[in-house]
N, C-alpha and C. Protein backbone atom coordinates (compact mmCIF):
# COMPACT_ATOMS: atom_id res chain seq x y z
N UNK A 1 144.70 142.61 159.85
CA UNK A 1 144.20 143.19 158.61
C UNK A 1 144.75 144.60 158.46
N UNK A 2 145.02 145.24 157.12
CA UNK A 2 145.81 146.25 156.57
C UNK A 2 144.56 147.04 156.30
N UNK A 3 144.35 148.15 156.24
CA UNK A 3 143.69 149.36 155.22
C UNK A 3 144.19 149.44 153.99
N UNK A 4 143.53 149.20 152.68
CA UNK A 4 143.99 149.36 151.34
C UNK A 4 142.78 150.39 151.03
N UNK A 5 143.49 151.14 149.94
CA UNK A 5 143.11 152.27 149.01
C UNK A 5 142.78 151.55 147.83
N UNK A 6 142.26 151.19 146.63
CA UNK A 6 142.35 151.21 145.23
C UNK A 6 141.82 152.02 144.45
N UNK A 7 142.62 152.46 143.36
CA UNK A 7 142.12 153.90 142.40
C UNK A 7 141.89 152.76 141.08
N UNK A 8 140.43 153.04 141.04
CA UNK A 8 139.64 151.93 140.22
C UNK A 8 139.35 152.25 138.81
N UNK A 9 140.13 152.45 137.67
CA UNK A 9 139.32 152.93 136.39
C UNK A 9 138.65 152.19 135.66
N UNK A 10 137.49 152.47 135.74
CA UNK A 10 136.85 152.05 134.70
C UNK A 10 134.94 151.49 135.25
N UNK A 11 135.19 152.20 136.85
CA UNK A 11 133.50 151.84 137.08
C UNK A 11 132.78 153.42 136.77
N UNK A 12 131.72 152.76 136.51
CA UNK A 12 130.74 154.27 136.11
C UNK A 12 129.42 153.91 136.38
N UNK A 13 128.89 153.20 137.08
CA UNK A 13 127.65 152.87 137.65
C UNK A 13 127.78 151.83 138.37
N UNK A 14 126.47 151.79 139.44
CA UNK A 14 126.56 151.30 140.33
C UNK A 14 126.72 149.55 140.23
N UNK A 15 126.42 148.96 139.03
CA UNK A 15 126.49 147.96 138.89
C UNK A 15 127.80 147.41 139.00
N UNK A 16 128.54 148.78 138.07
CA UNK A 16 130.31 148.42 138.65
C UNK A 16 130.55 148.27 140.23
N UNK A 17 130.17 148.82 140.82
CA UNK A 17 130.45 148.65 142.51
C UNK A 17 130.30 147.76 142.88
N UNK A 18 128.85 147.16 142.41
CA UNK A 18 128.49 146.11 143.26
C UNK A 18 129.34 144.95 142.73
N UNK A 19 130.09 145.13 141.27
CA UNK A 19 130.92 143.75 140.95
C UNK A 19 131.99 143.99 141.84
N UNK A 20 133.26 145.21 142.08
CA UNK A 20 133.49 145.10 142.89
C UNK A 20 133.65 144.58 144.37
N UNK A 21 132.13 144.83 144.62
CA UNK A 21 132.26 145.10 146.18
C UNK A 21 131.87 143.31 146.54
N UNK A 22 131.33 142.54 145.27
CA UNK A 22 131.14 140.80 145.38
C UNK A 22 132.66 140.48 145.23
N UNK A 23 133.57 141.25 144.36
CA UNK A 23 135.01 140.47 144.79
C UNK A 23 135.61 140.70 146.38
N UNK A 24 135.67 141.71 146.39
CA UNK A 24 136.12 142.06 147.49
C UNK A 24 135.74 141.12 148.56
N UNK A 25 134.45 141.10 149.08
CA UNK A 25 133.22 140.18 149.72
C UNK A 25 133.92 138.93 149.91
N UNK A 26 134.50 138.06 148.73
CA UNK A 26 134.37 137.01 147.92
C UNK A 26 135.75 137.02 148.98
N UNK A 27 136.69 137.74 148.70
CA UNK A 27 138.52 137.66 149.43
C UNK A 27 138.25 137.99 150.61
N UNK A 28 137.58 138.07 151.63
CA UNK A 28 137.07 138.13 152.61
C UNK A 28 137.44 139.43 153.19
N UNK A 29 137.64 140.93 152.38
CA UNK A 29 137.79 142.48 152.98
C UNK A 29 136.20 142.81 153.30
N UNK A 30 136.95 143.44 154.79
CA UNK A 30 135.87 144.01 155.91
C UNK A 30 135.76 145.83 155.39
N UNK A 31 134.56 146.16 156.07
CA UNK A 31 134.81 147.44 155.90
C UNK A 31 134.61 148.53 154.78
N UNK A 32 133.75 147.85 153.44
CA UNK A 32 133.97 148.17 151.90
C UNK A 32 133.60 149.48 151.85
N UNK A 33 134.03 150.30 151.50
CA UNK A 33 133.89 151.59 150.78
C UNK A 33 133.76 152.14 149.63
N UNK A 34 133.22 152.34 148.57
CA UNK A 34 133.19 151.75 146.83
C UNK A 34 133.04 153.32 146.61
N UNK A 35 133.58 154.32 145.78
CA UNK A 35 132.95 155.56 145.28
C UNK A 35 133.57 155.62 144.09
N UNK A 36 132.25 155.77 143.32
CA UNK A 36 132.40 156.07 142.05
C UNK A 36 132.97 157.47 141.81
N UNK A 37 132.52 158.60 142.40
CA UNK A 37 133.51 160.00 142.49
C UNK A 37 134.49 160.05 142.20
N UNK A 38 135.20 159.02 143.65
CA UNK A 38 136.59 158.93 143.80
C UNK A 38 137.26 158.16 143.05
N UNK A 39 136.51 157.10 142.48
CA UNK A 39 137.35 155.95 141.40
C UNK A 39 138.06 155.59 142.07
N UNK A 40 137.37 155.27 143.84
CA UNK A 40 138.27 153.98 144.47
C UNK A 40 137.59 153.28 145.18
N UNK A 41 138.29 152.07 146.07
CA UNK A 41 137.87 151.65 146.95
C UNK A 41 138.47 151.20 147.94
N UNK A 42 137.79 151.51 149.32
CA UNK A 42 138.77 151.34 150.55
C UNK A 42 138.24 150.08 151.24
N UNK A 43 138.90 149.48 152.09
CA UNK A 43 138.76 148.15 152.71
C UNK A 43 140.03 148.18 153.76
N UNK A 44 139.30 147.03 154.33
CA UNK A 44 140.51 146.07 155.50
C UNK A 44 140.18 144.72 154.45
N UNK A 45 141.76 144.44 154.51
CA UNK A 45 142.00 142.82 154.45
C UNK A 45 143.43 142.41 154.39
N UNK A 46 143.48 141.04 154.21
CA UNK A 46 144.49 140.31 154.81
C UNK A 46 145.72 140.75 153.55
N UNK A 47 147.19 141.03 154.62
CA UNK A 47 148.25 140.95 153.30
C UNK A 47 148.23 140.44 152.28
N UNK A 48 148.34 138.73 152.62
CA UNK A 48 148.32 137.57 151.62
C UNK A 48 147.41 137.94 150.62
N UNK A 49 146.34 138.62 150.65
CA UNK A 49 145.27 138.58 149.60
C UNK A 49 145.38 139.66 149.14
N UNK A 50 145.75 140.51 148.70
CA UNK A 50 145.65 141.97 148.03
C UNK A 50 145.91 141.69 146.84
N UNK A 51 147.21 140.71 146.28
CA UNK A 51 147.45 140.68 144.97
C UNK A 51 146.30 139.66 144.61
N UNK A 52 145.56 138.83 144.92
CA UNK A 52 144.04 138.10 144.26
C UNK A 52 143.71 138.99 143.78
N UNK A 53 143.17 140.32 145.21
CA UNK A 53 141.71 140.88 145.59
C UNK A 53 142.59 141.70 143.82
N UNK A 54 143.31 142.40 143.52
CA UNK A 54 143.69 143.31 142.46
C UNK A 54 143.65 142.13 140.99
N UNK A 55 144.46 140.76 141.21
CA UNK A 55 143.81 140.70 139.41
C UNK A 55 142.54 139.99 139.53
N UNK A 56 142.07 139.79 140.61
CA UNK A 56 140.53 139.90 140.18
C UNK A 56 139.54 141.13 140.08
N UNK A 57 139.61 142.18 139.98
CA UNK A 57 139.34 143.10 139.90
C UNK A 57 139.45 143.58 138.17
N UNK A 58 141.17 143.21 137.57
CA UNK A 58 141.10 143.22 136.83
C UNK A 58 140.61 142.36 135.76
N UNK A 59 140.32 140.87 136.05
CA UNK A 59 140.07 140.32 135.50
C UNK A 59 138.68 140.50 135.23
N UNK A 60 137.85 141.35 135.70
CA UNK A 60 136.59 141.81 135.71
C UNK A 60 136.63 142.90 134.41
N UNK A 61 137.07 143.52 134.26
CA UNK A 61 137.44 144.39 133.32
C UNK A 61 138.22 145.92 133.87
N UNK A 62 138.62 146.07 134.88
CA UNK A 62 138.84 147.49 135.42
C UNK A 62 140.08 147.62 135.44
N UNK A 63 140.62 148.81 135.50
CA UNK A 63 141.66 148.77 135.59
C UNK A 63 142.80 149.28 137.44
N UNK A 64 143.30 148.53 138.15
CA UNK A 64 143.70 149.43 138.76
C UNK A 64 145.11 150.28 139.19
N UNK A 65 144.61 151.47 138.85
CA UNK A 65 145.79 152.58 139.13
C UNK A 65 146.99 152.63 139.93
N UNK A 66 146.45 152.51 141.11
CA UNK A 66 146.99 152.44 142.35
C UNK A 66 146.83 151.86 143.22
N UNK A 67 147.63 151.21 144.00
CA UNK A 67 147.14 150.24 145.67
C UNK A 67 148.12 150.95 146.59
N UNK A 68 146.88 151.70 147.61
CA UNK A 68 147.80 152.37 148.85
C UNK A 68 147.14 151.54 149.81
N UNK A 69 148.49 151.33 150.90
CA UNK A 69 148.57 150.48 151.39
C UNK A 69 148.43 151.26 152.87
N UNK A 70 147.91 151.50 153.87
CA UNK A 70 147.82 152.52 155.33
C UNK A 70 148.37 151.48 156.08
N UNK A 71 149.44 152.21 156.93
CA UNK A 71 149.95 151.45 158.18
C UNK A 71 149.04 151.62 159.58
């Protein structure tokens, strides 16, 4: 498993997180980190799944910015 970053626009309450943090859940990332502050969210998960875990995210309504990827 990888460390991913996502810069999340478009949550503004916690209800956004928690849709989030059920996809995430859902693609099986360990580790969830959700901040609305930061307008991101950090995780472990598998290579293969990052591009799901992102258009499902968007397909939720959000938009995301950025995917940093930590070695």
């Amino acid at each position: 498993m990888k460390k991913y970053k996502l810069i999340v626009e478009g949550m503004n309450c916690e209800g956004c997180v928690n849709s989030i943090r059920r996809v995430l859940e859902k693609l099986d990332a360990r580790n969830i980190d959700i901040s609305l502050e930061r307008k991101s969210a950090e995780f472990y998960a598998k290579e293969e799944n990052i591009e799901e875990i992102v258009s499902s995210i968007v397909n939720k309504g959000y938009e995301v910015k950025e995917v940093i990827k930590y070695d």
